[in-house]
N, C-alpha and C. Protein backbone atom coordinates (compact mmCIF):
# COMPACT_ATOMS: atom_id res chain seq x y z
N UNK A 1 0.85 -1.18 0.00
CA UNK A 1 0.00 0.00 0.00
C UNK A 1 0.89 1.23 0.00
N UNK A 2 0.58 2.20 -0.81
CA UNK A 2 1.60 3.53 -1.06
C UNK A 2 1.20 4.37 -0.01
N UNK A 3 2.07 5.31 0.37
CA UNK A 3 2.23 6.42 1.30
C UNK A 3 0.26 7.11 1.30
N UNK A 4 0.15 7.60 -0.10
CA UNK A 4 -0.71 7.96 -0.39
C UNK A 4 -2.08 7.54 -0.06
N UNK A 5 -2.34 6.33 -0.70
CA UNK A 5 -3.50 5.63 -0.14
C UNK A 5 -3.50 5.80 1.43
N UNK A 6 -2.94 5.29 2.13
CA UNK A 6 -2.75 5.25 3.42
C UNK A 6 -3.43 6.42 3.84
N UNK A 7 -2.82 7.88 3.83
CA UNK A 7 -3.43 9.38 4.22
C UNK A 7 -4.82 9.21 3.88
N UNK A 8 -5.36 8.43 2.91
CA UNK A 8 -6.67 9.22 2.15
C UNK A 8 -7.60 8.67 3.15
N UNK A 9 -7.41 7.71 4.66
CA UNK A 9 -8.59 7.36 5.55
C UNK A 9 -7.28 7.24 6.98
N UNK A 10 -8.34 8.16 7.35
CA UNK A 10 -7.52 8.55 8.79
C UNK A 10 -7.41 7.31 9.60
N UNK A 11 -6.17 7.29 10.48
CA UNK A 11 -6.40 6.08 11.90
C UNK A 11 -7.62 5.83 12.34
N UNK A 12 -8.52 4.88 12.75
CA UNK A 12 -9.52 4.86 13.47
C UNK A 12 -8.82 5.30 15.08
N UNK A 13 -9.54 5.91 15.66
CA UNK A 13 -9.84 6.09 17.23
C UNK A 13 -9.82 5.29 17.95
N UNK A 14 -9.09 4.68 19.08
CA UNK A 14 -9.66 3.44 19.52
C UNK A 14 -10.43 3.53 20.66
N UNK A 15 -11.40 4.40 20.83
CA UNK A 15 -11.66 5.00 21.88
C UNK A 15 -12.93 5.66 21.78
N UNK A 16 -13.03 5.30 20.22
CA UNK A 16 -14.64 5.97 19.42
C UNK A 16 -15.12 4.46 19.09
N UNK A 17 -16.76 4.21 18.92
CA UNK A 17 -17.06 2.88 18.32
C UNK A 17 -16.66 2.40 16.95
N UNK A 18 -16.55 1.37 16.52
CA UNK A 18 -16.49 1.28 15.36
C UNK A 18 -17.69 1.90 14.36
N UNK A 19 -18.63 1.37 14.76
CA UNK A 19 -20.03 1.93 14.21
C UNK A 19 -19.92 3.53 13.99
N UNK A 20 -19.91 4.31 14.76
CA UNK A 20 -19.83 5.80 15.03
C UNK A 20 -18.72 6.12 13.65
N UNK A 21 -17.16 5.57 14.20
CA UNK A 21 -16.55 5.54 12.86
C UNK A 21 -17.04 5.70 11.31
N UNK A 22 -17.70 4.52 11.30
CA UNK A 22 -18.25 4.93 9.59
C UNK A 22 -19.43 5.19 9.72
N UNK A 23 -19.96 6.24 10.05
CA UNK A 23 -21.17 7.14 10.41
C UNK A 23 -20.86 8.25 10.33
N UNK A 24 -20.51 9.07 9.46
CA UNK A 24 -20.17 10.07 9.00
C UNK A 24 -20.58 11.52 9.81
N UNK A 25 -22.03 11.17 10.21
CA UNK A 25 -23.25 11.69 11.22
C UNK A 25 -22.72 12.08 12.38
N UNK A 26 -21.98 10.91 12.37
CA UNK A 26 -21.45 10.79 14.35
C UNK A 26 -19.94 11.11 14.36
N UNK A 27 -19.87 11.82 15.78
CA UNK A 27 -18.31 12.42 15.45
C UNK A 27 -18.39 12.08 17.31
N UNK A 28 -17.84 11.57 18.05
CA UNK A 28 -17.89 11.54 19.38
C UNK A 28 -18.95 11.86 20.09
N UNK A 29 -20.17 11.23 19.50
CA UNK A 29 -21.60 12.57 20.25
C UNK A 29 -21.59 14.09 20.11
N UNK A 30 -20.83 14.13 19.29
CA UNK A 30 -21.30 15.83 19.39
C UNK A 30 -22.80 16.45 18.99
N UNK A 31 -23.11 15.77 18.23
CA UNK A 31 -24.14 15.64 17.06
C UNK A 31 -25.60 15.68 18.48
N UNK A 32 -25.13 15.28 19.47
CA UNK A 32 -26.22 14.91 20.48
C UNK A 32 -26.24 16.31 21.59
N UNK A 33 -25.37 17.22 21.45
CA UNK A 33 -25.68 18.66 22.35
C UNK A 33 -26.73 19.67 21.48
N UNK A 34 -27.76 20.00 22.51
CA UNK A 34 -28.52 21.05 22.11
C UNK A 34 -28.10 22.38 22.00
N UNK A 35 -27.46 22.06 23.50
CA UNK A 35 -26.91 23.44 24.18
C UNK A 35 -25.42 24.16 23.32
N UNK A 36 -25.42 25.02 22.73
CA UNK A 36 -24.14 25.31 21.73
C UNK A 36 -22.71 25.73 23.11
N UNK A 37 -23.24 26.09 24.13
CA UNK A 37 -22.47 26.26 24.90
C UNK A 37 -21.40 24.79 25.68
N UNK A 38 -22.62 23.83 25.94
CA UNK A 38 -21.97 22.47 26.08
C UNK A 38 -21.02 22.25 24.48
N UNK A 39 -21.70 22.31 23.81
CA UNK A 39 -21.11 21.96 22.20
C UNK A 39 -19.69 22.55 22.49
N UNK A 40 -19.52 23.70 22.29
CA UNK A 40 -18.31 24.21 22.87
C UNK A 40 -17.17 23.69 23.51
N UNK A 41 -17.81 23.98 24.36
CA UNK A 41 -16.80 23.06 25.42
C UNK A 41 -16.54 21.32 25.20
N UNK A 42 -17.15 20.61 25.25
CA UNK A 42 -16.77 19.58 24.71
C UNK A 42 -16.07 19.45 23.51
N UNK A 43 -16.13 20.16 22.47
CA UNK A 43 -15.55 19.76 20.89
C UNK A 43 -13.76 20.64 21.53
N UNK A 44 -13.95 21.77 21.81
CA UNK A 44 -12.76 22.16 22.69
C UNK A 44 -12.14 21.16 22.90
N UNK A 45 -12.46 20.26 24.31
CA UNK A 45 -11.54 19.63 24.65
C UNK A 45 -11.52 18.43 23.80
N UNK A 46 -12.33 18.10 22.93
CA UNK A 46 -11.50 16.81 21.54
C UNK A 46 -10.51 17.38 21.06
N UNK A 47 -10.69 18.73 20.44
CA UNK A 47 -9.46 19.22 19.81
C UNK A 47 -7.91 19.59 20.56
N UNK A 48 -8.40 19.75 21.91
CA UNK A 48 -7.17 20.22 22.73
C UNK A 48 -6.44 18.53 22.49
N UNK A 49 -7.29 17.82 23.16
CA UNK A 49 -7.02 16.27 23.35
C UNK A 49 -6.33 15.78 22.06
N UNK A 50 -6.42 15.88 20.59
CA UNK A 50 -6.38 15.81 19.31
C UNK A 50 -4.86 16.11 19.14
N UNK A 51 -4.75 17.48 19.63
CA UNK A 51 -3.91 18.28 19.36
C UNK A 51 -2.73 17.78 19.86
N UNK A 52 -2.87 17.31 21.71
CA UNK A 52 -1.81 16.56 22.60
C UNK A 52 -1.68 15.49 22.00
N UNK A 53 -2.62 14.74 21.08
CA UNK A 53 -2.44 13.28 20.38
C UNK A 53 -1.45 13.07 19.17
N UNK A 54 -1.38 14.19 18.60
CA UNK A 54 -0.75 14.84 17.41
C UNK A 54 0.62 15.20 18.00
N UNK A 55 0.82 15.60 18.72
CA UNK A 55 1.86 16.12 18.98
C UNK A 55 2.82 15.11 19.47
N UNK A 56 2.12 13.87 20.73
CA UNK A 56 2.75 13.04 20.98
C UNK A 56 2.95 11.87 19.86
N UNK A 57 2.52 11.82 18.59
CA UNK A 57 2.52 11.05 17.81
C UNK A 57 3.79 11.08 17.39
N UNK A 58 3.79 12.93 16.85
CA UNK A 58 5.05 13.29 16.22
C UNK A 58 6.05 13.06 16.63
N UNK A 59 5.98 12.94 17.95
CA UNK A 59 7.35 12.60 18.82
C UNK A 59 8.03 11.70 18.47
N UNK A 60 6.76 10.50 18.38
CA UNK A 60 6.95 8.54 17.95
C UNK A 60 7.82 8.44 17.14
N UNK A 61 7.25 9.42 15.98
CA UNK A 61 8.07 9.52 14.78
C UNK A 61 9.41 9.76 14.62
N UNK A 62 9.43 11.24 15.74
CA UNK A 62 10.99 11.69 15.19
C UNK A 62 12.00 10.44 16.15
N UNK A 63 11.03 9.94 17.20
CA UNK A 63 11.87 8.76 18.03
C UNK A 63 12.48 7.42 16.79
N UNK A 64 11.66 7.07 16.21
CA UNK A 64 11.68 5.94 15.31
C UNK A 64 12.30 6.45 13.94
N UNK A 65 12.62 7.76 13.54
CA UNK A 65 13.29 8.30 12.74
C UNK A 65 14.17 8.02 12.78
N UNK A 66 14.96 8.51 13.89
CA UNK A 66 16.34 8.58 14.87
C UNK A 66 17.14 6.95 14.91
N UNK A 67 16.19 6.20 15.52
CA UNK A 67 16.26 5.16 15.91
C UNK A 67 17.03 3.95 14.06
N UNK A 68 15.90 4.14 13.18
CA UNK A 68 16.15 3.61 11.76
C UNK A 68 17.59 4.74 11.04
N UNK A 69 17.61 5.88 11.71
CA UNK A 69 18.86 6.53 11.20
C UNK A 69 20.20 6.34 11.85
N UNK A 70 19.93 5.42 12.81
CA UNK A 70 21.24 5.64 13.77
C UNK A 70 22.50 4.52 12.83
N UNK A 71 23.53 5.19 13.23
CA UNK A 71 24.55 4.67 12.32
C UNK A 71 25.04 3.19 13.12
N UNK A 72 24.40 2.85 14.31
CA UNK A 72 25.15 1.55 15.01
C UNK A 72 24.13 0.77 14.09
N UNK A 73 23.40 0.81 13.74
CA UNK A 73 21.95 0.08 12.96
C UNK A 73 23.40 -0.88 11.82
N UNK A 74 23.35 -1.75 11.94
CA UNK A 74 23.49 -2.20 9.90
C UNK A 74 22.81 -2.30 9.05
N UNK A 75 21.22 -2.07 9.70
CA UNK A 75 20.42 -1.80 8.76
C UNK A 75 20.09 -0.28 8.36
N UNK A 76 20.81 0.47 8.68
CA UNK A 76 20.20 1.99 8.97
C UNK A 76 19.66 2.53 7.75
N UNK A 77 18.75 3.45 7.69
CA UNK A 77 18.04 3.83 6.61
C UNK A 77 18.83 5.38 6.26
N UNK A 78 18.63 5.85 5.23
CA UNK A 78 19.29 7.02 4.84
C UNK A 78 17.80 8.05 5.24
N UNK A 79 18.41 9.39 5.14
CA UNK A 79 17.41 10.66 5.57
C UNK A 79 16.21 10.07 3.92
N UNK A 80 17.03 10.03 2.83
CA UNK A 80 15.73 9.83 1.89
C UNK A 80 14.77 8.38 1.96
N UNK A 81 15.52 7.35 2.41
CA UNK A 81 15.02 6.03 2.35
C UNK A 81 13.58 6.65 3.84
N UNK A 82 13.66 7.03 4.84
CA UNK A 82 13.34 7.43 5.91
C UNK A 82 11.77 7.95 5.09
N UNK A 83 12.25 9.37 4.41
CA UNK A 83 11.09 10.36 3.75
C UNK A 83 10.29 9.59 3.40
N UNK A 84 11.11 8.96 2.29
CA UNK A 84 10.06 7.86 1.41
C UNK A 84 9.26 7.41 2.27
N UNK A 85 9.38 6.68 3.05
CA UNK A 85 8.60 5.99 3.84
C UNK A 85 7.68 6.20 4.70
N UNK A 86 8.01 7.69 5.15
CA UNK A 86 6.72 8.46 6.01
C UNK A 86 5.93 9.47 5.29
N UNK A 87 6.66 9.54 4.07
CA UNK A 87 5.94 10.18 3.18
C UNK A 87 6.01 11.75 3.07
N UNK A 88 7.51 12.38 3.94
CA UNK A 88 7.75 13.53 4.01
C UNK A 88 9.17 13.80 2.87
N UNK A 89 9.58 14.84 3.28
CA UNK A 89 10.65 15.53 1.93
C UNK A 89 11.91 14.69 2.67
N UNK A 90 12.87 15.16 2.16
CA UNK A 90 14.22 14.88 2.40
C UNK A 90 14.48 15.36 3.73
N UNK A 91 14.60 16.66 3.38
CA UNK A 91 15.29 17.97 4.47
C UNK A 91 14.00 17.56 5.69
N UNK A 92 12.83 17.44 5.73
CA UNK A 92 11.92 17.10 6.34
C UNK A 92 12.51 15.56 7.93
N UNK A 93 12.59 14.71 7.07
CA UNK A 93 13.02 13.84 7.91
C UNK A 93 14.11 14.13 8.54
N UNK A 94 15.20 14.84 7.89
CA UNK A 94 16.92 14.99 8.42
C UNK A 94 16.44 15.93 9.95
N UNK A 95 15.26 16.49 9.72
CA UNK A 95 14.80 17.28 10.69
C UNK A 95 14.60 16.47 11.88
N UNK A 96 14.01 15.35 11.28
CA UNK A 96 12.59 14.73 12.14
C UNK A 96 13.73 13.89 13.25
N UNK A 97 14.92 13.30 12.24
CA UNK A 97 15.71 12.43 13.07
C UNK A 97 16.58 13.36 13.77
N UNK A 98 16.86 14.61 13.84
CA UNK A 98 17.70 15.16 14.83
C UNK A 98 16.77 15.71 15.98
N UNK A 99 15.51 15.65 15.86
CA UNK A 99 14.48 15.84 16.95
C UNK A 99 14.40 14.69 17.88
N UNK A 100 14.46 13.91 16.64
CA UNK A 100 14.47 12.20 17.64
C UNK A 100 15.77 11.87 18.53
N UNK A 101 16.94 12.55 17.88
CA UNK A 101 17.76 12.33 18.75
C UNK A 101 17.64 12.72 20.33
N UNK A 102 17.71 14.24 20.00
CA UNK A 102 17.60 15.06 20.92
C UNK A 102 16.55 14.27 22.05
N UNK A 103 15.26 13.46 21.30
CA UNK A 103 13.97 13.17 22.45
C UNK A 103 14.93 11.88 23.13
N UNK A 104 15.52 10.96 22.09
CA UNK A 104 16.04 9.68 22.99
C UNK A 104 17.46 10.49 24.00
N UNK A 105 18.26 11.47 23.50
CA UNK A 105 19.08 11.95 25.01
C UNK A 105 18.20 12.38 25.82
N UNK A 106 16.97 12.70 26.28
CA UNK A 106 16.53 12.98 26.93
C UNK A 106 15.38 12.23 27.44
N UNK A 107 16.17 10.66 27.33
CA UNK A 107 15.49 9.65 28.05
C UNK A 107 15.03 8.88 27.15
N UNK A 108 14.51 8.77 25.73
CA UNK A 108 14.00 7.98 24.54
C UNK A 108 12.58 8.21 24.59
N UNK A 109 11.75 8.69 25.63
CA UNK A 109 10.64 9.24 25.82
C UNK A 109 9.45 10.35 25.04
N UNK A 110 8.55 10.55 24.39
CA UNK A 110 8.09 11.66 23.93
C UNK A 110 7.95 12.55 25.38
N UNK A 111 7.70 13.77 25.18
CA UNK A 111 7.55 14.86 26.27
C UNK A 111 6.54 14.28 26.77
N UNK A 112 6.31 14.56 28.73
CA UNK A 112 5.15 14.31 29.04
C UNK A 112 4.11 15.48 29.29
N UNK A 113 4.93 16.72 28.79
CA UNK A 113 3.77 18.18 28.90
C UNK A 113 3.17 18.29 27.74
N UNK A 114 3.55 17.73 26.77
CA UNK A 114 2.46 18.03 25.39
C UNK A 114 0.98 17.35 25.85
């Protein structure tokens, strides 16, 4: 399966039903507040939540970047073999794996304040 295909249907949630999933209708219950003020606030904190999900994802990445770039590897992947594969640029990944470094000296951990 190409980089591409892959993007064109997001991760499922594992934390939303399956059903709800392909229900286009249904987005976490939101669809079920009257009150625009509850609406609010709840879709808020999906997106805050979204946002910390996203962020700690990215981390994964630049961790496992790092990790497939490291030169003790004999299998190690190059900054382009890397792109290819996550589906970002060149200069993109060379990024991603010196982030990853930086996250594994500082324990191999993503941040726990995002």
């Amino acid at each position: 399966m190409t980089v591409e295909k892959r993007r064109l249907k997001p991760a499922q949630l594992l934390f939303e039903p399956a059903a709800a999933v392909e229900d286009d209708e249904h987005f976490f219950s939101l669809e079920q507040y009257d009150d625009p003020g509850q609406l609010l606030e709840r879709s808020t904190e999906l997106a805050v939540a979204f946002r910390a999900a996203a962020d700690r994802a990215t981390e994964y990445q630049a961790i496992a970047a790092a990790q497939l770039a490291d030169p003790k590897r004999f299998d190690r992947l190059t900054a382009a073999a890397i792109a290819e594969r996550a589906g970002w640029t060149e200069d993109y990944a060379k990024r991603m794996v010196e982030f990853g470094e930086d996250l594994l000296r500082d324990g191999g951990k993503p941040r726990e304040d995002t």
